[in-house]
C-alpha atoms as a PDB file:
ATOM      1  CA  UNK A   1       0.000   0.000   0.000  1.00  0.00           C
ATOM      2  CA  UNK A   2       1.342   3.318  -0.879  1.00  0.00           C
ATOM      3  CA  UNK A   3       0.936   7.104   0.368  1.00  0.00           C
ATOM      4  CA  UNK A   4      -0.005   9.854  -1.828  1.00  0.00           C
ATOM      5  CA  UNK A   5       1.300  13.233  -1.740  1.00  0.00           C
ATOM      6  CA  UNK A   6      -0.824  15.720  -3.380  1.00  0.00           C
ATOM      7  CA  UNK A   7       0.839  19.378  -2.856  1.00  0.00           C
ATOM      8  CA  UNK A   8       2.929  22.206  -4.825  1.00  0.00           C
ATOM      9  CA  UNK A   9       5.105  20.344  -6.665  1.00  0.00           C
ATOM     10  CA  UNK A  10       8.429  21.933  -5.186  1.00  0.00           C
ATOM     11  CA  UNK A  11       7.277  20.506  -1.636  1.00  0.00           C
ATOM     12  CA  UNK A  12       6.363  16.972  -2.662  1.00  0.00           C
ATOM     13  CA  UNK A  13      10.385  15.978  -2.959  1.00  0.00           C
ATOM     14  CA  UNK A  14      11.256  16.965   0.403  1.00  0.00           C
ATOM     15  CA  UNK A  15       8.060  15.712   1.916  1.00  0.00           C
ATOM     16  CA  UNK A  16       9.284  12.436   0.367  1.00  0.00           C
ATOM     17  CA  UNK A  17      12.382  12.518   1.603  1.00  0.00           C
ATOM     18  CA  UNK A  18      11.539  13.056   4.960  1.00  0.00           C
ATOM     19  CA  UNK A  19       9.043  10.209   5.580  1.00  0.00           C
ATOM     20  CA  UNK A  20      11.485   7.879   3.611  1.00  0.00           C
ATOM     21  CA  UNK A  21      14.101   8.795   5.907  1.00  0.00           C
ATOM     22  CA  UNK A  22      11.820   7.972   9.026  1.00  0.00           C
ATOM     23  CA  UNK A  23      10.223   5.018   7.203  1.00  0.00           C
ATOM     24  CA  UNK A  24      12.027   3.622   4.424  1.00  0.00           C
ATOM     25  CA  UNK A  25       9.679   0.811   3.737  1.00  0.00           C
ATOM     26  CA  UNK A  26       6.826   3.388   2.851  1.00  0.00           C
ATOM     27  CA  UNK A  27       6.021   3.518  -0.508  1.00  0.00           C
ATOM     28  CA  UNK A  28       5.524   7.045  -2.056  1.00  0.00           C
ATOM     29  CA  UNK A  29       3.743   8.092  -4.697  1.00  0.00           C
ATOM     30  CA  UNK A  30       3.530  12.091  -6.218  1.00  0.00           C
ATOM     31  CA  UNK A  31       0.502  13.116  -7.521  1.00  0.00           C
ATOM     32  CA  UNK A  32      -0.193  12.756 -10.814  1.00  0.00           C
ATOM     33  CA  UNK A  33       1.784   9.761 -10.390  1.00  0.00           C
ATOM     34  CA  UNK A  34      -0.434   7.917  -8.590  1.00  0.00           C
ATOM     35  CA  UNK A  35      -0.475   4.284  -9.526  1.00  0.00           C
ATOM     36  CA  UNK A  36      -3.104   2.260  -9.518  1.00  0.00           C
ATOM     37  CA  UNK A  37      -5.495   3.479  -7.543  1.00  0.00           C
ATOM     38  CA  UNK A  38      -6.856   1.013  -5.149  1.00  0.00           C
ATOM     39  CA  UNK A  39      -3.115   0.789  -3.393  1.00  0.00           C
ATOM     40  CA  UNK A  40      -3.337   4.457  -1.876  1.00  0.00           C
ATOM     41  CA  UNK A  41      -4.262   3.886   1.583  1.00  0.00           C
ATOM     42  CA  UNK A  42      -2.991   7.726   3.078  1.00  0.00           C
ATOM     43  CA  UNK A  43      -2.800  10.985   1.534  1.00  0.00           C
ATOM     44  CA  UNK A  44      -1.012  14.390   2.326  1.00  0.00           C
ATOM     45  CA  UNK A  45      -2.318  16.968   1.307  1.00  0.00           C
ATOM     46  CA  UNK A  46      -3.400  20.810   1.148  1.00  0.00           C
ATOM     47  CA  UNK A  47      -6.177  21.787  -1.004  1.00  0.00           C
ATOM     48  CA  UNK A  48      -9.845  21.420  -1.151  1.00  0.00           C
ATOM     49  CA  UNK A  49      -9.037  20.446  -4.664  1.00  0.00           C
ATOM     50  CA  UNK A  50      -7.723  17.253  -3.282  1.00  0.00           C
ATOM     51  CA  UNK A  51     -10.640  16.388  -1.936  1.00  0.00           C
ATOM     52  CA  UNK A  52     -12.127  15.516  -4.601  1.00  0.00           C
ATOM     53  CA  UNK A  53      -9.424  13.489  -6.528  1.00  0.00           C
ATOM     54  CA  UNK A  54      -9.147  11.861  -3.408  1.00  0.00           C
ATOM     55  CA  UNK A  55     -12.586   9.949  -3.702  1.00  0.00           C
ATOM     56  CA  UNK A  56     -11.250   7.595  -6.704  1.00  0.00           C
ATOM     57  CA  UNK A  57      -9.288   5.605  -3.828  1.00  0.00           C
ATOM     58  CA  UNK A  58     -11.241   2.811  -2.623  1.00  0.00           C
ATOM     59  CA  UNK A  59      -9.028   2.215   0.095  1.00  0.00           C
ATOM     60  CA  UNK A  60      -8.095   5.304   1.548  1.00  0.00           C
ATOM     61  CA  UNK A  61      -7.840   4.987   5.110  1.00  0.00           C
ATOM     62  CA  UNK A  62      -6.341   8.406   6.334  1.00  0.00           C
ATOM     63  CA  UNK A  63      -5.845  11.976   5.165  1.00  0.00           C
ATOM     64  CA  UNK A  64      -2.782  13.716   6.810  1.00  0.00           C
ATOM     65  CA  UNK A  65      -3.126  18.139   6.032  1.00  0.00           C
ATOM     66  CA  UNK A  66      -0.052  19.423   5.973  1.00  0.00           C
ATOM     67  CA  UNK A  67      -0.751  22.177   8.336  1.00  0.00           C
ATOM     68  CA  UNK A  68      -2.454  23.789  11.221  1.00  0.00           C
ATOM     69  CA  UNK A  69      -6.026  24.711   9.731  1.00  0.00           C
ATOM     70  CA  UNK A  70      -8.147  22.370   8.057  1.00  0.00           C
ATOM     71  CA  UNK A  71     -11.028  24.819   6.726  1.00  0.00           C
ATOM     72  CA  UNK A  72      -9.688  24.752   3.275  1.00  0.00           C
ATOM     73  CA  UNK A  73     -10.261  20.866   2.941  1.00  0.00           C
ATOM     74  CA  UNK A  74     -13.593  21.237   4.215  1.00  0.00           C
ATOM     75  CA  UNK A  75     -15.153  23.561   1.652  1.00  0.00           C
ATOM     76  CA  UNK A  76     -17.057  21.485  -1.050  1.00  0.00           C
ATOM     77  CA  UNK A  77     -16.761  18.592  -2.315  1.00  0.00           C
ATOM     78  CA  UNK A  78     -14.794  17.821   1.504  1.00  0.00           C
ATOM     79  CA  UNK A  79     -12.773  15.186   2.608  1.00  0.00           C
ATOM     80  CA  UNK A  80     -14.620  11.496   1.276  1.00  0.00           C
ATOM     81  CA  UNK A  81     -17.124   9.917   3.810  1.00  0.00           C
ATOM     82  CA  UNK A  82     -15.959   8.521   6.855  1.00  0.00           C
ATOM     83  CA  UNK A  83     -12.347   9.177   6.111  1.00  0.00           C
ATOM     84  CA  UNK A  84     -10.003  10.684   9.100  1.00  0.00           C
ATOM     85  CA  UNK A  85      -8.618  14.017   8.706  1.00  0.00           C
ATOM     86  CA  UNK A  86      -5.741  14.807  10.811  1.00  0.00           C
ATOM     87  CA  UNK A  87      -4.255  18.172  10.723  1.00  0.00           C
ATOM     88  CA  UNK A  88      -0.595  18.861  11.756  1.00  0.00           C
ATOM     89  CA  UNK A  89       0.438  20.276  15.537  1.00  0.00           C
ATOM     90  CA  UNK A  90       4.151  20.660  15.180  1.00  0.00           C
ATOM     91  CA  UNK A  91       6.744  22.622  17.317  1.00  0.00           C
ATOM     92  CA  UNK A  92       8.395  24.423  13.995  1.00  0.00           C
ATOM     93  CA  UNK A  93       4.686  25.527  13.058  1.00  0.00           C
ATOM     94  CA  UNK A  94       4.143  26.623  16.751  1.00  0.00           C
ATOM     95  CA  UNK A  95       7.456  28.623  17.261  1.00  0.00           C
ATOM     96  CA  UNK A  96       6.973  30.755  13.678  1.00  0.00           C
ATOM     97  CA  UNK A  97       3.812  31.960  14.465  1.00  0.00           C
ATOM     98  CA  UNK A  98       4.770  33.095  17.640  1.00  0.00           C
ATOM     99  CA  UNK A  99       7.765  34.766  16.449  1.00  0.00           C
ATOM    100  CA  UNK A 100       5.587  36.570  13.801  1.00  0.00           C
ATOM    101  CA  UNK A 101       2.887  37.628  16.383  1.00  0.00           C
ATOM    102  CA  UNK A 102       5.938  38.887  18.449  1.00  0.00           C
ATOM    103  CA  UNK A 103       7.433  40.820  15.630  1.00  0.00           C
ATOM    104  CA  UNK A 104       4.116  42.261  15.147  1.00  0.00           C
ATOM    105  CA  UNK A 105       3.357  43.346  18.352  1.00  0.00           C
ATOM    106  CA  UNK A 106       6.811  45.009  18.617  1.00  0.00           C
ATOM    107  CA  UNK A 107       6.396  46.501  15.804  1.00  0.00           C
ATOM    108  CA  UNK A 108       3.554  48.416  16.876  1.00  0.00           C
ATOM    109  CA  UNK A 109       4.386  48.965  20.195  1.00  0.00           C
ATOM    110  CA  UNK A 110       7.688  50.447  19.617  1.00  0.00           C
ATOM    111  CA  UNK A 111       5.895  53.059  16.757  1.00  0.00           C
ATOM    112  CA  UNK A 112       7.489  51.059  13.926  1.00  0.00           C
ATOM    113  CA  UNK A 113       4.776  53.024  11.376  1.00  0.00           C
ATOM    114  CA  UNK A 114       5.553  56.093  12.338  1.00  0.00           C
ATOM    115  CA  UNK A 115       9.122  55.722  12.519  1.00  0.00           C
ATOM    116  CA  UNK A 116       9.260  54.468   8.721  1.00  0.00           C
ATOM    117  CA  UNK A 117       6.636  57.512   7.993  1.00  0.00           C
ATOM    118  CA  UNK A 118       9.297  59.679   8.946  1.00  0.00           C
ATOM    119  CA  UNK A 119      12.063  58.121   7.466  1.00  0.00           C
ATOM    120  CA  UNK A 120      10.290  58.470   4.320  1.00  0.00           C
ATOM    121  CA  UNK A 121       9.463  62.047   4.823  1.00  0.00           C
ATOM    122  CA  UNK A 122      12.943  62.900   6.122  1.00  0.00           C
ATOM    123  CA  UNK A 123      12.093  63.787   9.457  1.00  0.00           C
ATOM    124  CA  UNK A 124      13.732  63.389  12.664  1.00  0.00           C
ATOM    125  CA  UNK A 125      11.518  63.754  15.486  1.00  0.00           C
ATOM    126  CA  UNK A 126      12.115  61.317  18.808  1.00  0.00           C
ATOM    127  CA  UNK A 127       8.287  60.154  19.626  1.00  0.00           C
ATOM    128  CA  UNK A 128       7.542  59.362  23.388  1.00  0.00           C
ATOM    129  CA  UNK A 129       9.049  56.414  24.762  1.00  0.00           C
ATOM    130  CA  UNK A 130       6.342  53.390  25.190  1.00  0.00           C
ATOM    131  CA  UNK A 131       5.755  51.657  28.395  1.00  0.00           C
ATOM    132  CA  UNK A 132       5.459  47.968  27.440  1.00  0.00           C
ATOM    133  CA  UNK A 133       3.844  47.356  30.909  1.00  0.00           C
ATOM    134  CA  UNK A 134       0.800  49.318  29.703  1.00  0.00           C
ATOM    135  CA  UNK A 135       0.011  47.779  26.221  1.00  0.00           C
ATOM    136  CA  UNK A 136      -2.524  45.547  26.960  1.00  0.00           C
ATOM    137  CA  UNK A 137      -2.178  42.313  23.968  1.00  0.00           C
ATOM    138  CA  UNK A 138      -5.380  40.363  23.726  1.00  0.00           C
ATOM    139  CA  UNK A 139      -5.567  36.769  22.003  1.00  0.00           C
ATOM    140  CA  UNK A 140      -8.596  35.533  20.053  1.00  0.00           C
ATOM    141  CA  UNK A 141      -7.944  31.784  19.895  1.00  0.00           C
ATOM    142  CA  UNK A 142      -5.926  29.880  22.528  1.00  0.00           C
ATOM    143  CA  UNK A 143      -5.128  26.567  21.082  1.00  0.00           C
ATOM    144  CA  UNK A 144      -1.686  25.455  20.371  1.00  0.00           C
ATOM    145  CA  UNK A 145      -0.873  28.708  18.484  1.00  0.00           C
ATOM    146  CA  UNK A 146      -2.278  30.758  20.593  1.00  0.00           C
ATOM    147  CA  UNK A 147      -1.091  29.261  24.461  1.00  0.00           C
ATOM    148  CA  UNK A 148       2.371  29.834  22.657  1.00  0.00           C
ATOM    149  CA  UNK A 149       1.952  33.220  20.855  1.00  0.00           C
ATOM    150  CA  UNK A 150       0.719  34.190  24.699  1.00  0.00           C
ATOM    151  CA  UNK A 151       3.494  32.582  26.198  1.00  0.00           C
ATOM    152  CA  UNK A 152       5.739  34.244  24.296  1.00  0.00           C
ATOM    153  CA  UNK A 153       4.209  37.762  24.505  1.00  0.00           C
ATOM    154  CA  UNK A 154       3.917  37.630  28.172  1.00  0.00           C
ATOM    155  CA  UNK A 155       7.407  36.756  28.688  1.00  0.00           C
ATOM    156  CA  UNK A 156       8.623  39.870  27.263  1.00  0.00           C
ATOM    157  CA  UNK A 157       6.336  42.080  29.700  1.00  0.00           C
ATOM    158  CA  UNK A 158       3.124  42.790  28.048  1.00  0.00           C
ATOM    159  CA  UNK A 159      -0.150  42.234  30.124  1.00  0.00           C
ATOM    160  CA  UNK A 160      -2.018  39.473  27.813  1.00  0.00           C
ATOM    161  CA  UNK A 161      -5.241  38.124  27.840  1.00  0.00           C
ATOM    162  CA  UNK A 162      -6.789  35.793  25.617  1.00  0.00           C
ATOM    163  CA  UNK A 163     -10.133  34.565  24.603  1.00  0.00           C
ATOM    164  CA  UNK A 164     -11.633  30.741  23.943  1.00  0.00           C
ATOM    165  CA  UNK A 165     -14.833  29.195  23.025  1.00  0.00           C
ATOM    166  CA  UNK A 166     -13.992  27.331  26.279  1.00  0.00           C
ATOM    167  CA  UNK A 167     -12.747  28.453  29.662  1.00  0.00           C
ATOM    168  CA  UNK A 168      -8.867  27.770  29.855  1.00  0.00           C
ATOM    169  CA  UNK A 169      -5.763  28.225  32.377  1.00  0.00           C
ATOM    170  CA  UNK A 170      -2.730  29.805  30.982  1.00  0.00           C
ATOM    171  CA  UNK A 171       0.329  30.808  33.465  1.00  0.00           C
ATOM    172  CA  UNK A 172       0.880  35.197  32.894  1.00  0.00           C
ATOM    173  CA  UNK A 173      -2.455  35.232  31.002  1.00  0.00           C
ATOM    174  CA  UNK A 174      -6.120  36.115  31.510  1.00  0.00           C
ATOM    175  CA  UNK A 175      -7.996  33.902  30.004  1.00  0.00           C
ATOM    176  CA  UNK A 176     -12.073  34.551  29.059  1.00  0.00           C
ATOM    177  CA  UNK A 177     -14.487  32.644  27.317  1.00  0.00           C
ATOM    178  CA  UNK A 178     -18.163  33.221  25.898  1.00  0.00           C
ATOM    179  CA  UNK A 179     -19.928  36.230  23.951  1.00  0.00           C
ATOM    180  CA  UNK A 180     -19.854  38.033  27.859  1.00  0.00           C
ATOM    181  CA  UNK A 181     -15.650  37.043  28.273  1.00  0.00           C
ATOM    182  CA  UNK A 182     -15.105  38.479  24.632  1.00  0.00           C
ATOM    183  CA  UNK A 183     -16.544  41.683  25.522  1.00  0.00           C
ATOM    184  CA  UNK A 184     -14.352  42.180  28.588  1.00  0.00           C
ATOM    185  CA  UNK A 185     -11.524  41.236  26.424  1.00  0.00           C
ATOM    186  CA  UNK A 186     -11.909  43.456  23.347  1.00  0.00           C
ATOM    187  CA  UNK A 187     -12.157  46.578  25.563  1.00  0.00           C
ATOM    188  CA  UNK A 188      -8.747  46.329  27.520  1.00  0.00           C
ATOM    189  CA  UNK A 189      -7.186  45.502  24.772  1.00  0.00           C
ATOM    190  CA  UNK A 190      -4.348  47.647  22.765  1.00  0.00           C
ATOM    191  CA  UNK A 191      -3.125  44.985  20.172  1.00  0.00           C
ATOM    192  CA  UNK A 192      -5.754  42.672  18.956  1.00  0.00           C
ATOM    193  CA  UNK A 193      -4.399  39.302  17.721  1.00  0.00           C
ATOM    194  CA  UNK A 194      -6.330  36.639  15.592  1.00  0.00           C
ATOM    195  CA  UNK A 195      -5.227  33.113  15.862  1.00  0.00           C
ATOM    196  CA  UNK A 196      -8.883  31.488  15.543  1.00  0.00           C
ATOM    197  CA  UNK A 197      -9.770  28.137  13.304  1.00  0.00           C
ATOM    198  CA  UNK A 198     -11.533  29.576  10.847  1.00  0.00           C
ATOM    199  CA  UNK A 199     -15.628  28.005  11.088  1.00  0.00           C
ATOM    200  CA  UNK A 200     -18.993  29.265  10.642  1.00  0.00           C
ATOM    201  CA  UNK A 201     -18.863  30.561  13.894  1.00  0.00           C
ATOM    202  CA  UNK A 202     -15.516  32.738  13.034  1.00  0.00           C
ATOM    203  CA  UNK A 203     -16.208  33.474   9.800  1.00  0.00           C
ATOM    204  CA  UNK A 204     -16.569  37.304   9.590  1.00  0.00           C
ATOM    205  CA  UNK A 205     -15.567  37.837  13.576  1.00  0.00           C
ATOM    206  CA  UNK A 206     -13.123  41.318  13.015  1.00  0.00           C
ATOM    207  CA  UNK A 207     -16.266  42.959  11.633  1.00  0.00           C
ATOM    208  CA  UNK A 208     -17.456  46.601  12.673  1.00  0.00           C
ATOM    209  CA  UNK A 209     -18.998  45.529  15.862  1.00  0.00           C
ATOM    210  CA  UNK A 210     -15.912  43.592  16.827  1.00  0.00           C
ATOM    211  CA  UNK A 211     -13.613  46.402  15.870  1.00  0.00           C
ATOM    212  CA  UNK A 212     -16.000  49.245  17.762  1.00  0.00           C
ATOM    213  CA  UNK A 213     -15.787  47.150  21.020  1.00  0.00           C
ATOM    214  CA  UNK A 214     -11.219  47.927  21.063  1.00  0.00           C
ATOM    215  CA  UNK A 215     -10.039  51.225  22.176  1.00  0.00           C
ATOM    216  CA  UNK A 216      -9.782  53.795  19.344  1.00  0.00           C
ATOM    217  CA  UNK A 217      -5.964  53.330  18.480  1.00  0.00           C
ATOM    218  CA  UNK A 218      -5.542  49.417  18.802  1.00  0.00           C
ATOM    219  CA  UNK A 219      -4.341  47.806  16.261  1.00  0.00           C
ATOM    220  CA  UNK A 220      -4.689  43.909  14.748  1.00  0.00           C
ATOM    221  CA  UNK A 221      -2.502  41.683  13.835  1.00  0.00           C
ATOM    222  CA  UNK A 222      -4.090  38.365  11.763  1.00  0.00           C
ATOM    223  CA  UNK A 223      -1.947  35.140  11.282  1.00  0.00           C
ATOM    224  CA  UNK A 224      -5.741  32.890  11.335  1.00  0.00           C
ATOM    225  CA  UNK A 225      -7.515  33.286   7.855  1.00  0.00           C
ATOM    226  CA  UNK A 226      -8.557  35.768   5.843  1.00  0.00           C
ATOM    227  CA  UNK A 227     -11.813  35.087   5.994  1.00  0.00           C
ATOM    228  CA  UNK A 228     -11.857  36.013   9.945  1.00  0.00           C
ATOM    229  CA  UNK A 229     -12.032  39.679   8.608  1.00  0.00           C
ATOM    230  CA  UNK A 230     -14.723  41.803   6.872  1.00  0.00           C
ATOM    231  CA  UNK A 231     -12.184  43.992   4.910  1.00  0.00           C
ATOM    232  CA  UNK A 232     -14.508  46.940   4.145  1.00  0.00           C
ATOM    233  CA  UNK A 233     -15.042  47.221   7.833  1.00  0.00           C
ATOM    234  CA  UNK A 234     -11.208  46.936   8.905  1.00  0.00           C
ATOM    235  CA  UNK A 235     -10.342  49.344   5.772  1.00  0.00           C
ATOM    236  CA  UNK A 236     -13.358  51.757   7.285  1.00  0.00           C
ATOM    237  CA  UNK A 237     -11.898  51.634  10.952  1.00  0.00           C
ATOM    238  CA  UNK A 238      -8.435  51.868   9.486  1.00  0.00           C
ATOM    239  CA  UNK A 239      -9.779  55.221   7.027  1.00  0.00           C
ATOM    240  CA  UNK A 240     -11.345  56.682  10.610  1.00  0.00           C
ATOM    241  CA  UNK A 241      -8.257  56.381  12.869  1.00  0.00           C
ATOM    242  CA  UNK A 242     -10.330  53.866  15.217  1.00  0.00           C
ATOM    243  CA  UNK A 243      -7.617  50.986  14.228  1.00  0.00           C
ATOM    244  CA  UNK A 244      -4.347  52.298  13.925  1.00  0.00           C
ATOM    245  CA  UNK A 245      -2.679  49.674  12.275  1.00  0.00           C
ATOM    246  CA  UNK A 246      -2.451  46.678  10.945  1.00  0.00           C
ATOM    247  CA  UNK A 247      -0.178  43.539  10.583  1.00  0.00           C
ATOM    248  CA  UNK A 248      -2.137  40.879   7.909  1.00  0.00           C
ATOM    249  CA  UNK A 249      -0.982  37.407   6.561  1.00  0.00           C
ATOM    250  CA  UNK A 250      -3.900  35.697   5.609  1.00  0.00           C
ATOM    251  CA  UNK A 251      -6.557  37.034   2.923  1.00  0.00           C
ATOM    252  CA  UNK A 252      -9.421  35.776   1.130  1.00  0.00           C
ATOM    253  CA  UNK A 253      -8.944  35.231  -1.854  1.00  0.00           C
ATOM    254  CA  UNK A 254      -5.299  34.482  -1.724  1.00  0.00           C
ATOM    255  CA  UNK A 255      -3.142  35.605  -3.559  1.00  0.00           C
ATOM    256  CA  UNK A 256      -4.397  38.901  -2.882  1.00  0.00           C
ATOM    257  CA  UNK A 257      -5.621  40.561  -5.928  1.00  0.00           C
ATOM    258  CA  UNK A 258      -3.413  43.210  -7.120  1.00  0.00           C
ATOM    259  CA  UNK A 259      -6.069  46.154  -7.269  1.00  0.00           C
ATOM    260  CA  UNK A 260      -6.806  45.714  -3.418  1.00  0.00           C
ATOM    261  CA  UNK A 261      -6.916  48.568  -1.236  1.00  0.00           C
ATOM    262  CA  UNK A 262      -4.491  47.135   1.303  1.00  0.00           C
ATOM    263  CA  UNK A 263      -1.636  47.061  -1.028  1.00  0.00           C
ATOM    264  CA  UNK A 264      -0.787  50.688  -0.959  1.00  0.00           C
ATOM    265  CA  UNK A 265      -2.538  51.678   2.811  1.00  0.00           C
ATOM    266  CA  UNK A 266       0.091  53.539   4.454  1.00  0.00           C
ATOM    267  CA  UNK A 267      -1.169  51.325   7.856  1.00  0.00           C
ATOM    268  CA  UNK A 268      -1.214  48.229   6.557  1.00  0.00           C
ATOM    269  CA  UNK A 269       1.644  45.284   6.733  1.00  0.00           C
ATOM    270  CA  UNK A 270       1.632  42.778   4.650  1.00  0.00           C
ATOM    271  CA  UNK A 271       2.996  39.131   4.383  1.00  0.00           C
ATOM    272  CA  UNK A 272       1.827  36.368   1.909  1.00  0.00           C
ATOM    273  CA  UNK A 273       0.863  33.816   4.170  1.00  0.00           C
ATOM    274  CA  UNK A 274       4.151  32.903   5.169  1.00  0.00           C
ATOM    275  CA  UNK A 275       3.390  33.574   8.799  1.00  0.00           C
ATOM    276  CA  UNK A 276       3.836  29.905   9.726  1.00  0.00           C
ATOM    277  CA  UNK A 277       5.305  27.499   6.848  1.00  0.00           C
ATOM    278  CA  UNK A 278       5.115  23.776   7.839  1.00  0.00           C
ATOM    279  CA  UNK A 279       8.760  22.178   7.462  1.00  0.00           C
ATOM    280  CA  UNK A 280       8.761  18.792   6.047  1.00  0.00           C
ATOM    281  CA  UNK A 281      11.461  17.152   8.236  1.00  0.00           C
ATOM    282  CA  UNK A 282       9.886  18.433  11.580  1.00  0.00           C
ATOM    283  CA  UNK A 283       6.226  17.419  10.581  1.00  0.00           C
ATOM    284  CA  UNK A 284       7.186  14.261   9.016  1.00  0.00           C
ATOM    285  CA  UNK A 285       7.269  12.175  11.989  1.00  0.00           C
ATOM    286  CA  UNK A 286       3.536  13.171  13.315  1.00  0.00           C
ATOM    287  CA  UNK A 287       2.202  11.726   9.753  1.00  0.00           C
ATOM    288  CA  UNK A 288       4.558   8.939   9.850  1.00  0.00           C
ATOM    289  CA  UNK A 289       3.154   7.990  13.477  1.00  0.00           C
ATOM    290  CA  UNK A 290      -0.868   8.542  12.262  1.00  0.00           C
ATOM    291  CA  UNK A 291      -0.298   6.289   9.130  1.00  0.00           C
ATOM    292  CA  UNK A 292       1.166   3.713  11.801  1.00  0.00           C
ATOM    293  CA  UNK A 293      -1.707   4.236  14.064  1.00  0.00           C
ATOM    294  CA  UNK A 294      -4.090   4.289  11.297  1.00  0.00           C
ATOM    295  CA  UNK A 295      -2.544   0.736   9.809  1.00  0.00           C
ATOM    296  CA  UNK A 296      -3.017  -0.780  13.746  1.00  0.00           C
ATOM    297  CA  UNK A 297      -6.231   0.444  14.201  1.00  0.00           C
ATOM    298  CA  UNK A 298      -5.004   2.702  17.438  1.00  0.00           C
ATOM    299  CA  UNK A 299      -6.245   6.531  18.099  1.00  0.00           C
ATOM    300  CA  UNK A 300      -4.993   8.977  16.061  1.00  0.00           C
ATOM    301  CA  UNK A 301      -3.334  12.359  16.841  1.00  0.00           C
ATOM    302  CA  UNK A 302      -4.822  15.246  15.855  1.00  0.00           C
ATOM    303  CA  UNK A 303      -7.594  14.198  14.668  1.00  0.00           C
ATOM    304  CA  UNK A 304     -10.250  16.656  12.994  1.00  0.00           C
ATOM    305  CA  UNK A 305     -13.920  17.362  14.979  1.00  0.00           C
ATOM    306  CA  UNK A 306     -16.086  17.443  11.984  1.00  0.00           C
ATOM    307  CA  UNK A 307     -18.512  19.131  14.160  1.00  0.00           C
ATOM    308  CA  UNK A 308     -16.144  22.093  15.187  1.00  0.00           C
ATOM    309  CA  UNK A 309     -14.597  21.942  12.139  1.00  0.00           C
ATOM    310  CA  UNK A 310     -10.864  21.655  13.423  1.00  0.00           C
END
C-alpha cells in the first residue's frame, strides 16, 4: 500500500524525503503519479481540490493536512465519507507563528509606522518612549498557536489576555471565554491578535462591531484566515483612525488581488501567508506515526472534529 502526496510540486520531494528517511519501507507516490489506484491507503495533502481526486481511492484509510487549519479541505466537495482528517500540531509551526505575532506586536508597540513615515518624509523627530507594561495584547484563539503566541508575549512584559470558546488556564495570562468574556476582552485591549480556526462561527468575527468594542488606536494583527475579517469594515476603521494599524498574513482570496486597497494603505503590513510554513522534516514524523496508528487500528493524533470543524 502506498501514500499519496498531493501538494505544490516543489514541496512533494522533500516531503518524500523526509518520511522515507523515518520510514524507508513506505512507498511514495507524487501526484499525478499515482499508480493504480486502489493501493493508496494515506494521503497528504493541502487543497480542497484534493478532496475531490481523493474519492477515486477505494481504500483510503487516512488523510494527513499538511498544516495547522483544516477549513480549506472542508469547503465542497470535503474530505470522502468517513475518512479521518488529521491536521498537523508541530513545534516548527508553533514557534513561527509566535515569532511573527511577536514581531508584530513590537512593531507596533515600539511606533514602527511612524518611525518608517518619517524616514520616508525625512524627518527626525524622537516620539515618546512606550511603556510595554501598559500595552494591553489580547488573544482571540488559545489553542496550540495561541497558548504559545501568549506565552511568548507575556514573557517579554506585556499584560495578555486571551479569549476561547472554552474556559482555559494559561500561566501570565487572563484567560475569558463566551460572547460576555469576549466583551471584557476586546475593551482592555491595545493589540488585537487573531489566531482562531476559521468556522462558521468565526467566519466574519473582526467585523465593525468587533472592531468598535477595542479602544480607538488598537491595532490587529491576523496570522488565522482571511476570511476572519470583513475587509470593508477593517479598511473603514483603518480610514477613521479607530484601528491604527495593521499587521495581515492571511486574505481571502489568496493571492491577494493586485487592485486591493491594502496594497498601498500607508497602515497596513503585509505578508503572503508565510506567517507559519510547515517544514517537512519536523512534521514528518507526526504523519509517519498517524499512518502507523491508522494501519493498527489505534487513536490517532490530531484528529479533525467534523462538528467544530478543526
Amino acid at each position: 500500500m502506498a501514500v499519496l502526496l498531493s501538494m505544490k510540486p516543489h514541496l512533494m520531494a522533500a516531503w518524500r524525503d523526509s518520511l522515507l528517511a523515518l520510514d524507508p519501507a513506505l512507498e511514495i507516490r507524487m501526484f499525478p503519479d499515482t499508480g493504480p489506484a486502489e493501493e493508496i491507503e494515506a494521503a497528504v495533502c493541502w487543497s480542497s481540490h484534493d478532496m475531490g481526486e481523493l474519492r477515486r481511492y477505494p481504500n483510503l484509510r487516512l488523510i494527513c493536512s499538511m498544516g495547522a487549519g483544516v477549513d480549506h479541505l472542508l469547503r465542497p466537495p470535503g474530505p470522502p465519507p468517513g475518512i479521518p482528517v488529521v491536521r498537523l500540531v508541530d513545534v516548527m509551526l508553533t514557534t513561527q507563528m509566535g515569532e511573527w505575532v511577536l514581531l508584530n506586536v513590537l512593531r507596533f508597540h515600539r511606533q514602527d509606522l511612524e518611525y518608517r513615515a518619517q524616514q520616508q518624509a525625512r524627518v527626525w523627530d524622537e516620539l515618546d518612549a512606550p511603556i510595554t507594561a501598559e500595552r494591553r495584547v489580547g488573544i482571540l484563539g488559545l489553542g496550540a498557536l495561541g497558548s504559545h503566541a501568549a506565552g511568548m508575549i507575556a514573557a517579554v512584559g506585556f499584560p495578555v489576555s486571551g479569549w476561547s470558546r472554552r474556559q482555559k488556564s494559561l500561566p501570565s495570562v487572563q484567560c475569558f471565554a463566551g460572547a460576555d468574556g469576549l466583551d471584557a476582552m476586546l475593551r482592555q485591549t491595545d493589540i488585537l491578535v487573531c489566531l482562531l480556526p476559521l468556522t462558521p462561527e468565526t467566519r466574519g468575527i473582526i467585523n465593525a462591531r468587533l472592531l468598535a468594542r477595542v479602544p480607538k488606536g488598537a491595532f490587529l494583527i491576523n496570522g488565522a484566515r482571511g476570511g476572519h475579517v470583513v475587509d470593508a469594515d477593517l479598511l473603514a476603521a483603518l480610514d477613521a483612525d479607530h484601528i491604527a494599524g495593521a499587521a495581515l498574513d492571511v486574505f481571502e482570496p489568496e493571492p491577494l488581488p493586485a487592485e486591493h486597497p491594502y496594497w498601498a494603505h500607508p497602515r497596513v503590513i503585509m505578508t503572503p501567508h508565510a506567517a507559519s510554513i510547515t517544514i517537512p522534516a519536523s512534521a514528518a514524523p507526526q504523519v509517519v506515526d498517524n499512518i502507523r496508528r491508522s494501519r493498527g487500528g489505534l487513536p490517532l493524533i490530531n484528529l479533525v472534529d467534523f462538528s467544530t470543524g478543526y
